[in-house]
C-alpha atoms as a PDB file:
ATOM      1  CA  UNK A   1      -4.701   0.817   2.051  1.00  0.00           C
ATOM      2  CA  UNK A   2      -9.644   1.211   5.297  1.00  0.00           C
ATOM      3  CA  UNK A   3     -11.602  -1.309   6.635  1.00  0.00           C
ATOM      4  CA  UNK A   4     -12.376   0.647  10.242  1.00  0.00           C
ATOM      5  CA  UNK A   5     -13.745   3.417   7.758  1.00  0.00           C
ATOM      6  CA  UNK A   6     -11.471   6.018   7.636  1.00  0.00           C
ATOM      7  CA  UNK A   7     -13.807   8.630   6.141  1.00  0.00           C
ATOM      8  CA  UNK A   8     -14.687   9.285   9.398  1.00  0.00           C
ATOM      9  CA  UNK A   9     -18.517   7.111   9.014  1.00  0.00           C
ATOM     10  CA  UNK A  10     -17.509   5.585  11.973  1.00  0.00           C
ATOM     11  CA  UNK A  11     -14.831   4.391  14.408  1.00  0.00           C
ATOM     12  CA  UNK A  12     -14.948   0.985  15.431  1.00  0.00           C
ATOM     13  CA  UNK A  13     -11.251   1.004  17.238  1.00  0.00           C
ATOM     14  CA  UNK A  14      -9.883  -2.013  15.256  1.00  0.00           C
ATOM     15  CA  UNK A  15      -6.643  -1.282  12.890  1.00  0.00           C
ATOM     16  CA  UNK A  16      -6.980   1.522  10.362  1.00  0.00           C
ATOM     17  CA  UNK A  17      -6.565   0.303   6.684  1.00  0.00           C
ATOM     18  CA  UNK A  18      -8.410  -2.333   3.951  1.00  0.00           C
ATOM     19  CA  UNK A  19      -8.391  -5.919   4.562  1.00  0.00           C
ATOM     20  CA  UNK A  20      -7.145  -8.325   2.181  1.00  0.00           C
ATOM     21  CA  UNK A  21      -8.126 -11.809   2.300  1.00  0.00           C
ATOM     22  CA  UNK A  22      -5.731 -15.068   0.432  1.00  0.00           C
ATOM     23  CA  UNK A  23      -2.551 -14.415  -1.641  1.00  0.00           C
ATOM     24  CA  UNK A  24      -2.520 -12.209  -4.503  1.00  0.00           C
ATOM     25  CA  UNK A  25      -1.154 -12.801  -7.554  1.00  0.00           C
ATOM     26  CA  UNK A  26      -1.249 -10.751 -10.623  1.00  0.00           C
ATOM     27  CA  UNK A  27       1.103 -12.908 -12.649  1.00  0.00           C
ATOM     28  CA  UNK A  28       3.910 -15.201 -11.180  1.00  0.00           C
ATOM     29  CA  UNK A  29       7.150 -13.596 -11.468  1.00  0.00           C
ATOM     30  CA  UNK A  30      10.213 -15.984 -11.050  1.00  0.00           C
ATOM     31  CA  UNK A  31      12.070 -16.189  -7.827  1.00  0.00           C
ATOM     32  CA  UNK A  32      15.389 -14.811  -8.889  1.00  0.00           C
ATOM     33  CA  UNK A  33      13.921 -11.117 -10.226  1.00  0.00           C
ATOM     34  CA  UNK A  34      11.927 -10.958  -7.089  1.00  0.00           C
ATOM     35  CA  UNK A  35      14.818 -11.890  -4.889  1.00  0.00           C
ATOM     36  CA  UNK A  36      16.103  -8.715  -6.310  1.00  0.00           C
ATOM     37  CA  UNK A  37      13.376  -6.391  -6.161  1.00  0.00           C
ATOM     38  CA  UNK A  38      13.450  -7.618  -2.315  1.00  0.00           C
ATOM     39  CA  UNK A  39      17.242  -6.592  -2.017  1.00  0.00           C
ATOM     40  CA  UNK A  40      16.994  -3.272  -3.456  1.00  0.00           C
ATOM     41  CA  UNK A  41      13.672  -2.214  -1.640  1.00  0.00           C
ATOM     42  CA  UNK A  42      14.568  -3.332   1.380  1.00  0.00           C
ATOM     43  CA  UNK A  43      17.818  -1.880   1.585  1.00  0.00           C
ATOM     44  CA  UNK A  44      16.280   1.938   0.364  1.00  0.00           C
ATOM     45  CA  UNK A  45      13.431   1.418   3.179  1.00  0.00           C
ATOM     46  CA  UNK A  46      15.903   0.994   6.079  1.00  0.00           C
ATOM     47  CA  UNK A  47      18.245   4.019   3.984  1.00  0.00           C
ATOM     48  CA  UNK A  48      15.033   6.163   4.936  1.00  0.00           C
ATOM     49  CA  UNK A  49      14.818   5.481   8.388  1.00  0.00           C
ATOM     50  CA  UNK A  50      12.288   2.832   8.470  1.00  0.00           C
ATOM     51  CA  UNK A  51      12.690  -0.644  10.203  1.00  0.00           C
ATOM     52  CA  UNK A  52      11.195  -4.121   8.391  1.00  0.00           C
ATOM     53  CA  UNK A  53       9.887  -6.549  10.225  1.00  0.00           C
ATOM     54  CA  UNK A  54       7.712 -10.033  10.144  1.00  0.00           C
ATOM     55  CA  UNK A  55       5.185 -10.667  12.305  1.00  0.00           C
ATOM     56  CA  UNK A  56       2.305 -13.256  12.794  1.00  0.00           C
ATOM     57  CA  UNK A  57      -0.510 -11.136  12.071  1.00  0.00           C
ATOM     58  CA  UNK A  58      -4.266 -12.302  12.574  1.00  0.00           C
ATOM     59  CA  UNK A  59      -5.769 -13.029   9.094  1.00  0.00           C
ATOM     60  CA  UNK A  60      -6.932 -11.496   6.948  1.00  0.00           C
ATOM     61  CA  UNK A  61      -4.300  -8.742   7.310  1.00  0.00           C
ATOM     62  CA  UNK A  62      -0.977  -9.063   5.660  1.00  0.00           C
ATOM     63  CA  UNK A  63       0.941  -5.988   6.823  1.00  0.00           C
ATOM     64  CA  UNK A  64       1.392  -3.217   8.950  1.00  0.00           C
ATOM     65  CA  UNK A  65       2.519  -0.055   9.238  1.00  0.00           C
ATOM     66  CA  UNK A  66       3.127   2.563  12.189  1.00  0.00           C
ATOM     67  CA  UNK A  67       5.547   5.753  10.981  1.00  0.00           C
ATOM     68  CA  UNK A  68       8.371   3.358  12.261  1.00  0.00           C
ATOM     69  CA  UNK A  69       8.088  -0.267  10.785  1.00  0.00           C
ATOM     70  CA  UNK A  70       6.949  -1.588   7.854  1.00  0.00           C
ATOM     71  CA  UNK A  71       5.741  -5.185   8.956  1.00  0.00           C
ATOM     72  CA  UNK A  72       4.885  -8.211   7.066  1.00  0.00           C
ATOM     73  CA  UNK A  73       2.927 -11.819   8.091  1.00  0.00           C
ATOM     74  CA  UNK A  74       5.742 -14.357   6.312  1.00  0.00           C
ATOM     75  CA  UNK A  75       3.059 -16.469   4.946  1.00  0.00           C
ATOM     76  CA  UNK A  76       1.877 -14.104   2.519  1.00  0.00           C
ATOM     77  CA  UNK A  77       3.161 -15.472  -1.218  1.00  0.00           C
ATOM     78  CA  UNK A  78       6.954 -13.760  -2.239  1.00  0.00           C
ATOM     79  CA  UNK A  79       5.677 -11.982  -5.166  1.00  0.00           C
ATOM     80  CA  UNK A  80       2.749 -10.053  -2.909  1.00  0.00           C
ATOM     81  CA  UNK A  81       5.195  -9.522  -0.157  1.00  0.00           C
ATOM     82  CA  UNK A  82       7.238  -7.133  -2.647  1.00  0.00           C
ATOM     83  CA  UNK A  83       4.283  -5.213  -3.533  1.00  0.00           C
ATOM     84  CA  UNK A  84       2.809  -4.825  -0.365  1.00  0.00           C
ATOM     85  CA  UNK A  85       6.617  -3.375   1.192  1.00  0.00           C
ATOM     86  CA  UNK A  86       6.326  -0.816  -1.362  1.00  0.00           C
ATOM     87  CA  UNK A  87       2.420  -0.123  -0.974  1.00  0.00           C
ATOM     88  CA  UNK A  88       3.501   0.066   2.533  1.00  0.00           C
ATOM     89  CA  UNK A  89       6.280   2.475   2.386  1.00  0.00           C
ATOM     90  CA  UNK A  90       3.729   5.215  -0.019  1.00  0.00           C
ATOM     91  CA  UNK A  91       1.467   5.189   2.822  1.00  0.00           C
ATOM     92  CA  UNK A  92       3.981   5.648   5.345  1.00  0.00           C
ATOM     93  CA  UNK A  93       5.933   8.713   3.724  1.00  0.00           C
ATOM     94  CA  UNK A  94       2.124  10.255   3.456  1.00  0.00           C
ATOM     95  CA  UNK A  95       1.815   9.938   7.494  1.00  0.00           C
ATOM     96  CA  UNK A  96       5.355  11.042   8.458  1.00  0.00           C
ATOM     97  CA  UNK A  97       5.784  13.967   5.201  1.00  0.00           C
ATOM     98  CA  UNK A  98       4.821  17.189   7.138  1.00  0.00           C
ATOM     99  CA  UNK A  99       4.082  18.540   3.814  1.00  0.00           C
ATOM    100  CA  UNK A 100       1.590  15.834   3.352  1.00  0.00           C
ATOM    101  CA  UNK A 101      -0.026  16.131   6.471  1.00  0.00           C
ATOM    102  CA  UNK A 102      -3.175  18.340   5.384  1.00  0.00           C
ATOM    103  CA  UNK A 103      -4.297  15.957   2.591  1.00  0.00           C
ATOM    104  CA  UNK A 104      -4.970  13.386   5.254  1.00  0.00           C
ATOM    105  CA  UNK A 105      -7.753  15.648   6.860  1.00  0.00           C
ATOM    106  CA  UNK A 106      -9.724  14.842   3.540  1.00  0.00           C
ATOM    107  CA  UNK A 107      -8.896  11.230   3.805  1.00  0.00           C
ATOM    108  CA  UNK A 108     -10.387  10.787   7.498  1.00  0.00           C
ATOM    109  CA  UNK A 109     -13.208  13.295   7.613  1.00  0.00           C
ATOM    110  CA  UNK A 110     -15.428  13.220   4.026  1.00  0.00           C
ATOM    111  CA  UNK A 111     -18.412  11.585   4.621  1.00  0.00           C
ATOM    112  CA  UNK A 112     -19.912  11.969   1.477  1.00  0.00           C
ATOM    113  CA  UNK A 113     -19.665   8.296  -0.230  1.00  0.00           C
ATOM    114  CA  UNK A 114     -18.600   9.460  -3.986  1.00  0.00           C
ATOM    115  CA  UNK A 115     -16.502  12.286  -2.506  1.00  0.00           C
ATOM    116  CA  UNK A 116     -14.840   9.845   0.034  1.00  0.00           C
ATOM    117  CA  UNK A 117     -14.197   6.900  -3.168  1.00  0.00           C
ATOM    118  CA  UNK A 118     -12.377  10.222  -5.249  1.00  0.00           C
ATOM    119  CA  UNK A 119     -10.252  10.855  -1.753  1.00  0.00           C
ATOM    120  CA  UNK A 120      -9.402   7.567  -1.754  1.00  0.00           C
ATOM    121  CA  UNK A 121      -8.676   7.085  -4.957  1.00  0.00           C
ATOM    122  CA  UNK A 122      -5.871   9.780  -4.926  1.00  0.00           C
ATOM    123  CA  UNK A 123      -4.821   8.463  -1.437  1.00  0.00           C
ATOM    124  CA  UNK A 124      -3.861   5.502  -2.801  1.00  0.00           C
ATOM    125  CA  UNK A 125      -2.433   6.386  -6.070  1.00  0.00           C
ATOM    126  CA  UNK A 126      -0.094   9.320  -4.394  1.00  0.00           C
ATOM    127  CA  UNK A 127       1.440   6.354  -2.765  1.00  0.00           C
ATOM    128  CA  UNK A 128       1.554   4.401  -5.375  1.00  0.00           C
ATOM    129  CA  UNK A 129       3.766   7.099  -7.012  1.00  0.00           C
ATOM    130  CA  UNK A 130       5.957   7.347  -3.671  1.00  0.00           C
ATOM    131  CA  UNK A 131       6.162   3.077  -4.088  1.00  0.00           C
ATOM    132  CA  UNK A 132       7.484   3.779  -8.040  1.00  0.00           C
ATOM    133  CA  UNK A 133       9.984   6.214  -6.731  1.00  0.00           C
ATOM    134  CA  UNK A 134      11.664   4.080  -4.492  1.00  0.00           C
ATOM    135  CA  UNK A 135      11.609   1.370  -7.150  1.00  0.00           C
ATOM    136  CA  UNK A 136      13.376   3.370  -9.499  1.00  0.00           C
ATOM    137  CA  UNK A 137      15.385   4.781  -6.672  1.00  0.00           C
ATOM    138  CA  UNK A 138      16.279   0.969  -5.806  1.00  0.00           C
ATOM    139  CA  UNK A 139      17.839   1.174  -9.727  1.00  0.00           C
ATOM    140  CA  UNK A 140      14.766  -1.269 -10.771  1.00  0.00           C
ATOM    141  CA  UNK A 141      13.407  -0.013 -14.044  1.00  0.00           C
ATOM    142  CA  UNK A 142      12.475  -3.164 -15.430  1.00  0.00           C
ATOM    143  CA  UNK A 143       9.221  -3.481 -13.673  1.00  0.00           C
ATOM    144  CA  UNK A 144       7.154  -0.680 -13.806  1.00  0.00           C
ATOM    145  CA  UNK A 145       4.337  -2.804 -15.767  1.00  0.00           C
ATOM    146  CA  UNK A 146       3.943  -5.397 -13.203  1.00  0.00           C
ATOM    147  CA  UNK A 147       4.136  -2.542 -10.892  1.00  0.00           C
ATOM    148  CA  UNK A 148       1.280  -0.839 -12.462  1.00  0.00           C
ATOM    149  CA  UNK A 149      -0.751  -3.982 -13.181  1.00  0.00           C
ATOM    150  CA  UNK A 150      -0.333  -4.430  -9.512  1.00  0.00           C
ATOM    151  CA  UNK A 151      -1.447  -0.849  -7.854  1.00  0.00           C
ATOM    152  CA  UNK A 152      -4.329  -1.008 -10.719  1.00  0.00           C
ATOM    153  CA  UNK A 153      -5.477  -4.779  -9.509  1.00  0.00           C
ATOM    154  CA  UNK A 154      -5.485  -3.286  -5.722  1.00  0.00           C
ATOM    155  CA  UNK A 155      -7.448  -0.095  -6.557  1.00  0.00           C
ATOM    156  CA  UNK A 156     -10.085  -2.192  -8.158  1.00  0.00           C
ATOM    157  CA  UNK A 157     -10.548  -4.888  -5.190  1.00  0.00           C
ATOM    158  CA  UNK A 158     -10.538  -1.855  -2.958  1.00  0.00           C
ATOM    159  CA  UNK A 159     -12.866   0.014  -4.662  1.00  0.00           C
ATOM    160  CA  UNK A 160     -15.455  -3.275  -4.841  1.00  0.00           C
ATOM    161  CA  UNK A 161     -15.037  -3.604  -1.157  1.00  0.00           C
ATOM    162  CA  UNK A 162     -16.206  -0.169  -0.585  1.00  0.00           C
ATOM    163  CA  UNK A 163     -19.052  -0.091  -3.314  1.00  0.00           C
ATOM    164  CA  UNK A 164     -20.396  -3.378  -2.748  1.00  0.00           C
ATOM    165  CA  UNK A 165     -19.873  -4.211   0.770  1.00  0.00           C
ATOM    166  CA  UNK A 166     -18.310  -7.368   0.579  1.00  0.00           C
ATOM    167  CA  UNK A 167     -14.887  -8.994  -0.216  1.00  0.00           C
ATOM    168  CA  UNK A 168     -14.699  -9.445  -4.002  1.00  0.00           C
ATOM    169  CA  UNK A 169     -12.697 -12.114  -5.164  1.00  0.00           C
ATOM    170  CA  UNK A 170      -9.015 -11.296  -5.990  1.00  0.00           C
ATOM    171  CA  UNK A 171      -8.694 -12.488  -9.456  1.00  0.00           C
ATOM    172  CA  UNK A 172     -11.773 -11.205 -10.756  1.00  0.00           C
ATOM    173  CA  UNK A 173     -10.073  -7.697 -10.036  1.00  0.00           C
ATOM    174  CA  UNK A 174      -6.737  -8.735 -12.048  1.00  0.00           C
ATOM    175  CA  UNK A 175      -5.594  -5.847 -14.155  1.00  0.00           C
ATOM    176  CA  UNK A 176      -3.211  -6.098 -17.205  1.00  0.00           C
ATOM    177  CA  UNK A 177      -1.300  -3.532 -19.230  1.00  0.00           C
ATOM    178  CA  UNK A 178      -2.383  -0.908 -17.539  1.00  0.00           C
ATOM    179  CA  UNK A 179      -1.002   2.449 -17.786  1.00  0.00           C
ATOM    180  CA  UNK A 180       2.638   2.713 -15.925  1.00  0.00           C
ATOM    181  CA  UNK A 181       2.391   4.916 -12.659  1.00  0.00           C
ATOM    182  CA  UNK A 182       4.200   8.602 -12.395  1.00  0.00           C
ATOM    183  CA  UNK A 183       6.946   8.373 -10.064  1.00  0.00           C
ATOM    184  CA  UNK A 184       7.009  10.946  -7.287  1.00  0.00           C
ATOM    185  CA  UNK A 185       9.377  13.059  -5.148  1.00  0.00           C
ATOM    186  CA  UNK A 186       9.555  11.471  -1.686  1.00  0.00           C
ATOM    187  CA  UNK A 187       9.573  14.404   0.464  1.00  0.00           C
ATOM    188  CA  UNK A 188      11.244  14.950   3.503  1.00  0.00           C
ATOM    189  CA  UNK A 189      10.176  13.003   6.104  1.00  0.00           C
ATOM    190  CA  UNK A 190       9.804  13.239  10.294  1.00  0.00           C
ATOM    191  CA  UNK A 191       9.507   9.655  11.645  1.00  0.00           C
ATOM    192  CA  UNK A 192       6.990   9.186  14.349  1.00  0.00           C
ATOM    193  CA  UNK A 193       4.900   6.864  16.392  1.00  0.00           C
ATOM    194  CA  UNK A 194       1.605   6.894  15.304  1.00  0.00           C
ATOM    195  CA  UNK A 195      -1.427   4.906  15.109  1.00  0.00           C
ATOM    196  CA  UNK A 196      -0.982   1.142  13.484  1.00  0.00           C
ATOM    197  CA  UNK A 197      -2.245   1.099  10.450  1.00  0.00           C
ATOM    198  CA  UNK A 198      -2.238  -1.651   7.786  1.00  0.00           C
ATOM    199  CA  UNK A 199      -2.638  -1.400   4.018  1.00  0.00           C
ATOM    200  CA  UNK A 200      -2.687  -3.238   0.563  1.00  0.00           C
END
Protein backbone atom coordinates (compact mmCIF):
# COMPACT_ATOMS: atom_id res chain seq x y z
CA UNK A 1 0.00 0.00 0.00
CA UNK A 2 1.31 5.03 -2.84
CA UNK A 3 0.45 8.29 -2.06
CA UNK A 4 4.12 9.96 -3.15
CA UNK A 5 3.22 8.21 -6.59
CA UNK A 6 5.18 5.38 -6.95
CA UNK A 7 4.69 4.93 -10.70
CA UNK A 8 7.36 7.07 -11.01
CA UNK A 9 4.76 10.47 -12.11
CA UNK A 10 6.59 12.16 -9.69
CA UNK A 11 8.68 12.26 -6.50
CA UNK A 12 7.65 14.50 -3.93
CA UNK A 13 10.19 12.98 -1.07
CA UNK A 14 7.42 12.32 1.54
CA UNK A 15 6.90 8.43 2.64
CA UNK A 16 6.29 5.94 -0.14
CA UNK A 17 2.84 4.13 0.17
CA UNK A 18 -1.27 5.06 0.19
CA UNK A 19 -2.69 7.05 2.89
CA UNK A 20 -5.49 5.96 4.89
CA UNK A 21 -7.54 8.31 6.73
CA UNK A 22 -10.04 7.12 10.22
CA UNK A 23 -10.39 3.47 11.41
CA UNK A 24 -11.48 0.81 9.22
CA UNK A 25 -13.80 -1.57 9.86
CA UNK A 26 -15.17 -4.19 7.65
CA UNK A 27 -17.23 -5.95 10.29
CA UNK A 28 -16.45 -5.98 14.13
CA UNK A 29 -14.86 -9.09 15.08
CA UNK A 30 -14.89 -9.85 18.92
CA UNK A 31 -11.89 -9.20 21.03
CA UNK A 32 -11.01 -12.70 22.02
CA UNK A 33 -10.54 -14.16 18.12
CA UNK A 34 -8.56 -11.10 17.39
CA UNK A 35 -6.45 -11.39 20.47
CA UNK A 36 -5.51 -14.54 18.75
CA UNK A 37 -4.97 -13.67 15.32
CA UNK A 38 -2.55 -10.97 17.11
CA UNK A 39 -0.64 -13.87 18.98
CA UNK A 40 -0.09 -16.05 16.13
CA UNK A 41 0.93 -13.24 13.57
CA UNK A 42 2.99 -11.63 15.65
CA UNK A 43 4.90 -14.40 16.83
CA UNK A 44 5.50 -15.80 12.82
CA UNK A 45 6.61 -12.02 11.92
CA UNK A 46 9.42 -11.87 14.53
CA UNK A 47 10.06 -16.06 13.47
CA UNK A 48 11.00 -14.31 10.02
CA UNK A 49 13.31 -11.90 11.14
CA UNK A 50 11.21 -8.90 11.35
CA UNK A 51 10.86 -6.59 14.48
CA UNK A 52 7.13 -4.99 15.54
CA UNK A 53 6.90 -1.94 16.81
CA UNK A 54 4.34 1.11 17.81
CA UNK A 55 4.96 4.35 17.06
CA UNK A 56 3.12 7.79 17.09
CA UNK A 57 2.83 8.33 13.55
CA UNK A 58 1.49 11.71 11.98
CA UNK A 59 -2.10 11.11 10.71
CA UNK A 60 -3.33 9.98 8.36
CA UNK A 61 -0.80 7.11 8.24
CA UNK A 62 -1.29 4.06 10.31
CA UNK A 63 1.84 1.99 9.67
CA UNK A 64 5.14 1.61 8.49
CA UNK A 65 7.38 -0.46 7.06
CA UNK A 66 11.30 -0.41 6.27
CA UNK A 67 12.75 -4.22 5.35
CA UNK A 68 13.34 -4.32 9.22
CA UNK A 69 10.15 -3.29 11.27
CA UNK A 70 6.79 -3.56 10.79
CA UNK A 71 5.39 -0.45 12.79
CA UNK A 72 2.03 0.46 13.94
CA UNK A 73 0.34 4.04 15.42
CA UNK A 74 -1.59 2.28 18.70
CA UNK A 75 -4.59 4.32 18.10
CA UNK A 76 -5.61 2.66 15.09
CA UNK A 77 -8.92 0.30 16.07
CA UNK A 78 -7.69 -3.66 17.15
CA UNK A 79 -9.44 -5.27 14.38
CA UNK A 80 -7.50 -2.88 11.57
CA UNK A 81 -4.31 -3.24 13.44
CA UNK A 82 -4.40 -7.14 12.55
CA UNK A 83 -4.96 -6.51 9.01
CA UNK A 84 -2.68 -3.89 8.47
CA UNK A 85 0.46 -6.28 10.33
CA UNK A 86 -0.29 -8.71 7.74
CA UNK A 87 -0.78 -6.14 4.73
CA UNK A 88 2.42 -4.98 6.11
CA UNK A 89 4.41 -8.08 6.22
CA UNK A 90 3.21 -8.96 2.03
CA UNK A 91 4.77 -5.79 1.19
CA UNK A 92 7.76 -6.30 3.11
CA UNK A 93 8.69 -9.96 1.87
CA UNK A 94 8.16 -8.22 -1.83
CA UNK A 95 11.11 -5.58 -0.90
CA UNK A 96 13.51 -7.96 0.90
CA UNK A 97 12.61 -11.45 -1.63
CA UNK A 98 15.58 -11.18 -4.12
CA UNK A 99 13.44 -13.18 -6.32
CA UNK A 100 10.89 -10.49 -6.17
CA UNK A 101 13.04 -7.76 -6.75
CA UNK A 102 12.42 -7.24 -10.67
CA UNK A 103 8.60 -6.96 -10.36
CA UNK A 104 9.14 -3.81 -8.38
CA UNK A 105 10.79 -2.04 -11.48
CA UNK A 106 7.15 -2.20 -12.97
CA UNK A 107 5.68 -0.95 -9.79
CA UNK A 108 7.93 2.36 -9.64
CA UNK A 109 8.52 3.20 -13.28
CA UNK A 110 4.97 2.72 -15.51
CA UNK A 111 3.69 5.85 -16.21
CA UNK A 112 0.95 4.92 -18.19
CA UNK A 113 -2.28 5.48 -15.81
CA UNK A 114 -4.32 2.09 -16.77
CA UNK A 115 -1.02 0.19 -17.04
CA UNK A 116 0.19 1.62 -13.63
CA UNK A 117 -3.73 0.72 -11.83
CA UNK A 118 -3.07 -3.23 -13.45
CA UNK A 119 0.67 -3.00 -11.69
CA UNK A 120 -0.83 -2.06 -8.79
CA UNK A 121 -3.40 -4.15 -8.68
CA UNK A 122 -1.11 -7.29 -8.72
CA UNK A 123 1.27 -5.42 -6.30
CA UNK A 124 -1.10 -5.48 -3.86
CA UNK A 125 -2.80 -8.72 -4.28
CA UNK A 126 0.78 -10.72 -4.42
CA UNK A 127 0.95 -9.48 -0.92
CA UNK A 128 -2.12 -10.13 -0.05
CA UNK A 129 -1.32 -13.81 -0.86
CA UNK A 130 2.11 -13.53 1.18
CA UNK A 131 -0.43 -11.94 4.25
CA UNK A 132 -2.80 -15.40 3.75
CA UNK A 133 0.28 -17.49 3.98
CA UNK A 134 1.42 -16.39 7.12
CA UNK A 135 -2.15 -16.60 8.41
CA UNK A 136 -2.42 -20.06 7.64
CA UNK A 137 1.17 -20.49 8.61
CA UNK A 138 0.09 -18.85 12.11
CA UNK A 139 -2.44 -22.23 12.12
CA UNK A 140 -5.48 -19.59 11.57
CA UNK A 141 -7.81 -21.10 9.03
CA UNK A 142 -10.87 -19.79 10.33
CA UNK A 143 -10.61 -16.43 8.78
CA UNK A 144 -9.84 -16.38 5.39
CA UNK A 145 -13.36 -14.59 4.57
CA UNK A 146 -12.83 -11.67 6.73
CA UNK A 147 -9.42 -11.81 5.35
CA UNK A 148 -10.61 -11.54 1.89
CA UNK A 149 -13.45 -9.11 2.60
CA UNK A 150 -10.66 -7.11 4.03
CA UNK A 151 -7.77 -7.06 1.12
CA UNK A 152 -10.98 -6.64 -1.34
CA UNK A 153 -12.37 -3.43 0.84
CA UNK A 154 -8.58 -1.97 0.63
CA UNK A 155 -8.13 -2.58 -3.13
CA UNK A 156 -11.30 -0.71 -3.76
CA UNK A 157 -10.52 2.53 -1.49
CA UNK A 158 -7.13 2.38 -3.13
CA UNK A 159 -8.18 2.15 -6.39
CA UNK A 160 -10.84 5.33 -5.83
CA UNK A 161 -7.97 7.28 -4.48
CA UNK A 162 -6.04 6.82 -7.57
CA UNK A 163 -9.01 7.18 -10.14
CA UNK A 164 -10.71 9.94 -8.58
CA UNK A 165 -8.21 11.96 -6.84
CA UNK A 166 -9.57 12.24 -3.60
CA UNK A 167 -10.05 10.20 -0.34
CA UNK A 168 -13.23 8.14 -0.75
CA UNK A 169 -14.98 7.35 2.22
CA UNK A 170 -14.10 3.99 3.90
CA UNK A 171 -17.39 2.36 4.18
CA UNK A 172 -18.65 3.13 0.92
CA UNK A 173 -15.71 0.76 -0.27
CA UNK A 174 -16.86 -2.18 2.24
CA UNK A 175 -16.66 -5.49 0.47
CA UNK A 176 -18.50 -8.73 1.55
CA UNK A 177 -18.17 -12.36 0.55
CA UNK A 178 -15.76 -11.88 -1.66
CA UNK A 179 -13.76 -14.51 -3.17
CA UNK A 180 -11.06 -16.06 -0.51
CA UNK A 181 -7.37 -15.06 -1.50
CA UNK A 182 -4.66 -17.85 -2.85
CA UNK A 183 -2.12 -18.30 -0.33
CA UNK A 184 1.47 -17.96 -1.49
CA UNK A 185 4.99 -19.34 -0.93
CA UNK A 186 6.95 -16.77 1.10
CA UNK A 187 10.22 -16.92 -0.48
CA UNK A 188 13.41 -16.59 0.93
CA UNK A 189 14.12 -13.49 2.19
CA UNK A 190 17.46 -10.98 2.72
CA UNK A 191 16.53 -8.35 5.37
CA UNK A 192 17.68 -4.89 4.64
CA UNK A 193 17.44 -1.23 5.35
CA UNK A 194 15.61 0.39 2.89
CA UNK A 195 13.50 3.27 2.23
CA UNK A 196 10.34 3.78 4.83
CA UNK A 197 7.54 2.95 3.34
CA UNK A 198 3.97 2.70 4.69
CA UNK A 199 0.99 0.73 3.39
CA UNK A 200 -2.74 -0.35 3.89
Amino acid sequence: MDAETISGQQNTGQIAGHELVGHRLVGVMPSQPLVNIWIRITSKIVKYGFAIEYRDLEPPRTGIFDGLRLTLDPDVDFEMQCFILLHLFGHSVQWVAPSLAAKLGPLQNTTDREAFMNVLHDYEYEAARFGMQLLHEAGIHDFDQWYADFVVTDWQYLERYYREGAIPPWRECVATAQPLIRPEPIPPLEHKQMEVRFAF
